[in-house]
N, C-alpha and C. Protein backbone atom coordinates (compact mmCIF):
# COMPACT_ATOMS: atom_id res chain seq x y z
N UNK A 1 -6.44 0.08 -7.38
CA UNK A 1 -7.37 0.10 -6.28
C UNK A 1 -8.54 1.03 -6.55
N UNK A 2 -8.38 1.79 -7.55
CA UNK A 2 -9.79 2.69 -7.70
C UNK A 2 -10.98 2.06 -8.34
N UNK A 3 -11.70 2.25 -8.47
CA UNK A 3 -13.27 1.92 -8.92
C UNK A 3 -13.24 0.74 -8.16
N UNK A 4 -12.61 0.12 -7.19
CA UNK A 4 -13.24 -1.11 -6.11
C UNK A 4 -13.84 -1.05 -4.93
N UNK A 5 -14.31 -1.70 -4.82
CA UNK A 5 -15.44 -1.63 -3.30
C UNK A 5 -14.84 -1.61 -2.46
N UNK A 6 -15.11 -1.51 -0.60
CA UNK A 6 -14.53 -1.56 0.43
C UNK A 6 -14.25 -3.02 0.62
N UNK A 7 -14.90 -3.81 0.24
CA UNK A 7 -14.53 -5.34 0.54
C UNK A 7 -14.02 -5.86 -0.45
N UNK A 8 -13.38 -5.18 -1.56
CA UNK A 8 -12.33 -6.28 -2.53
C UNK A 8 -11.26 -5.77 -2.18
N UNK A 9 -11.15 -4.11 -1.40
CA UNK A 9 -9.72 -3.60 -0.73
C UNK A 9 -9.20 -4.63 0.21
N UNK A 10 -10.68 -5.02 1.19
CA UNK A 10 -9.97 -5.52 2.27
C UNK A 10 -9.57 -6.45 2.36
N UNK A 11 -10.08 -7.49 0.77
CA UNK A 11 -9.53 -8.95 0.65
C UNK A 11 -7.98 -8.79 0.24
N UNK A 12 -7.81 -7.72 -0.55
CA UNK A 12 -6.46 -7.63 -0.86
C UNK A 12 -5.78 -7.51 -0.08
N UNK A 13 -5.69 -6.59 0.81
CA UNK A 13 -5.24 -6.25 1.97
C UNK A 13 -4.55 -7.50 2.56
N UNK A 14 -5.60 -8.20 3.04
CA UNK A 14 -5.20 -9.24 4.07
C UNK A 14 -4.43 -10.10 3.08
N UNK A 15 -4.35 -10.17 2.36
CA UNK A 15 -3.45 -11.43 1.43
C UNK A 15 -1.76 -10.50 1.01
N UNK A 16 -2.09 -9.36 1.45
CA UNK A 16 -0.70 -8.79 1.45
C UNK A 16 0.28 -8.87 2.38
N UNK A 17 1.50 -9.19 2.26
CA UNK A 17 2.38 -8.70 3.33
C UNK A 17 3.26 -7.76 3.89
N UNK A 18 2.12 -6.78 4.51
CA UNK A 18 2.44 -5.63 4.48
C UNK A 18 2.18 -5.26 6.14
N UNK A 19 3.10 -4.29 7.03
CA UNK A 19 3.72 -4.26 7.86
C UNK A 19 1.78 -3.34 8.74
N UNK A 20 1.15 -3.63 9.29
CA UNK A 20 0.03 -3.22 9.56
C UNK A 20 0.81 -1.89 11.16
N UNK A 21 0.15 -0.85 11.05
CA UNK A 21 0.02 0.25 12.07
C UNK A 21 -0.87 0.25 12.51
N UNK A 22 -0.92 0.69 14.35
CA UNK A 22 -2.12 1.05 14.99
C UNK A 22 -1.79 2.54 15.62
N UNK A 23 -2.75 3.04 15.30
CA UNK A 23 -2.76 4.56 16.29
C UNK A 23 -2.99 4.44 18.02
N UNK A 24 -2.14 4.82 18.76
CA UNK A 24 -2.36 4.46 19.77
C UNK A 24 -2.40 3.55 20.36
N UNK A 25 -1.50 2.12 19.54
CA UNK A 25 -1.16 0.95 20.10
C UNK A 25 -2.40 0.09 19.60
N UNK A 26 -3.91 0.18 19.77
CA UNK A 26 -4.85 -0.74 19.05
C UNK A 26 -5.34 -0.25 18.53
N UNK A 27 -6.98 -1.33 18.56
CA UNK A 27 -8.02 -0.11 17.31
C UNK A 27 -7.27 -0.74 16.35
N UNK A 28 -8.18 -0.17 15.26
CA UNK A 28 -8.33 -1.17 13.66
C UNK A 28 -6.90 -0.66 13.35
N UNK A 29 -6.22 -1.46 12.13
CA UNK A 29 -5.01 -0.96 11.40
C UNK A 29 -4.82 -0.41 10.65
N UNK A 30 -4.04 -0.02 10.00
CA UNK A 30 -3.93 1.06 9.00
C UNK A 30 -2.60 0.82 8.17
N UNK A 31 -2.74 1.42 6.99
CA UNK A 31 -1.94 0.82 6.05
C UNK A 31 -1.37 1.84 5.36
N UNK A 32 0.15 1.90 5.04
CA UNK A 32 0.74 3.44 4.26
C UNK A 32 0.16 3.10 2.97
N UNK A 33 -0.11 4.74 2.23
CA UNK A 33 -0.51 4.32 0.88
C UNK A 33 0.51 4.12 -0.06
N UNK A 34 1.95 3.79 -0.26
CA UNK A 34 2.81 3.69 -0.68
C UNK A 34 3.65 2.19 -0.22
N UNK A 35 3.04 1.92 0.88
CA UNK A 35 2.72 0.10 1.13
C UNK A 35 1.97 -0.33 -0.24
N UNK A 36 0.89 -0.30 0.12
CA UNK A 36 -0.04 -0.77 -0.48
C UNK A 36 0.38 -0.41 -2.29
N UNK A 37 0.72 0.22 -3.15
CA UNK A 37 0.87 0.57 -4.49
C UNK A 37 1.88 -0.15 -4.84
N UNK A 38 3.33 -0.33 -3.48
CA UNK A 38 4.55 -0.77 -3.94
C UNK A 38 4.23 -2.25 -4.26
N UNK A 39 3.20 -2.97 -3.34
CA UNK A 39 3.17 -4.28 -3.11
C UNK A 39 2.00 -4.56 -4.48
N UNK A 40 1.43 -3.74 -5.07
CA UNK A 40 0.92 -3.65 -5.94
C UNK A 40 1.58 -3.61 -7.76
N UNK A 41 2.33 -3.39 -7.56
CA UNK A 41 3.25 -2.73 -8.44
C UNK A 41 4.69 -3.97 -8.79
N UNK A 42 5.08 -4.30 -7.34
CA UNK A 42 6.87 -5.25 -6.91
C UNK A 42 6.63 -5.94 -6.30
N UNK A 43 5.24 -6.33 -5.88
CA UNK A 43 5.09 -7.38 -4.92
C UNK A 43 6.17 -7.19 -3.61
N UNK A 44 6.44 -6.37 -3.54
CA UNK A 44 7.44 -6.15 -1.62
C UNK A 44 7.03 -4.83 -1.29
N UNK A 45 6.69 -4.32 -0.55
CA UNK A 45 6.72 -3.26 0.23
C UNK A 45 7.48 -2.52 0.02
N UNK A 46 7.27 -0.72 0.00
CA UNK A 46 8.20 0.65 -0.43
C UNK A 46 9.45 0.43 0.29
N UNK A 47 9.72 -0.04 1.43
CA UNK A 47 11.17 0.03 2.28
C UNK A 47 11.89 -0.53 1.71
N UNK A 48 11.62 -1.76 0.87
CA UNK A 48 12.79 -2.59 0.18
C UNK A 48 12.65 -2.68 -1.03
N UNK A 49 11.87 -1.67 -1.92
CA UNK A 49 12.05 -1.13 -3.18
C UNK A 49 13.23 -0.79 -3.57
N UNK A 50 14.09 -0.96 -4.57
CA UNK A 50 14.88 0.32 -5.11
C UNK A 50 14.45 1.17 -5.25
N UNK A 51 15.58 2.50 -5.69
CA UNK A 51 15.25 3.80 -5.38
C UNK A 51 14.69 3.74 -7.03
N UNK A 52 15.00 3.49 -8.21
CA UNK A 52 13.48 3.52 -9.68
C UNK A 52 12.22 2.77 -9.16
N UNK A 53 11.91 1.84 -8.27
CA UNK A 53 10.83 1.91 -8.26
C UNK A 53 10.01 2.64 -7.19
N UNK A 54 10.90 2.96 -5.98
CA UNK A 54 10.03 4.22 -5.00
C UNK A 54 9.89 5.18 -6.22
N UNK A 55 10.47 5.50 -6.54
CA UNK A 55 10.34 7.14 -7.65
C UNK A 55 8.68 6.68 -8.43
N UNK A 56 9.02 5.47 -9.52
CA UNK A 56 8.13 4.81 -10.04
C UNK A 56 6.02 5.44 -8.99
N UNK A 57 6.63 4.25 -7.72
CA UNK A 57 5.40 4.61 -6.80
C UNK A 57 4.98 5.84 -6.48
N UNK A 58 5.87 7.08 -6.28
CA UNK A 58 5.81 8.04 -6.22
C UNK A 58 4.99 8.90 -6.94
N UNK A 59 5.49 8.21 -8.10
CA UNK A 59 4.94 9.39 -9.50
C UNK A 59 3.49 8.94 -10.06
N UNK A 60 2.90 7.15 -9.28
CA UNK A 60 2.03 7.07 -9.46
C UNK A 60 1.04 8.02 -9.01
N UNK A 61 1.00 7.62 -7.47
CA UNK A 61 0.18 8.36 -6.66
C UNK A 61 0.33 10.15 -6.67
N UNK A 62 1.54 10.69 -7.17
CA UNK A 62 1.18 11.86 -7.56
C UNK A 62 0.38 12.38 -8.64
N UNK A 63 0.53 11.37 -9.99
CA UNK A 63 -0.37 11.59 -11.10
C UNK A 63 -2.30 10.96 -10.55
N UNK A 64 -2.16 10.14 -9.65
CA UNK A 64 -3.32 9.92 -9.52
C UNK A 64 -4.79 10.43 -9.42
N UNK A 65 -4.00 12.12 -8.69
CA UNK A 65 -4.95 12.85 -8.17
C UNK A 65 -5.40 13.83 -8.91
């Protein structure tokens, strides 16, 4: 997801199936960043990862920064 624009995130986004949050019930959605890497990564979402690939996602986004 780095060096991409705000609108190739958001195409991805929407073609994902990934569990969307609202703060306060509406208002725009929001997305965990460990959603988004797992489904990137395993194609399923961090909740139904195994525990090598949460670790895996983990250690991405920690080396990322």
């Amino acid at each position: 997801m780095f060096n991409q624009d705000i609108e190739t995130i958001k195409r991805k986004l929407s073609k994902m199936n990934i569990k969307k949050r609202y703060i306060g019930g509406s208002g725009k959605p929001y997305f965990l960043g460990l959603d988004i890497h797992a489904f990137m990564l395993f194609n399923k979402p961090f909740n139904q990862c195994k525990r090598v690939e949460k670790d895996e996602v983990k250690e991405l986004i920690d080396y990322a920064v």
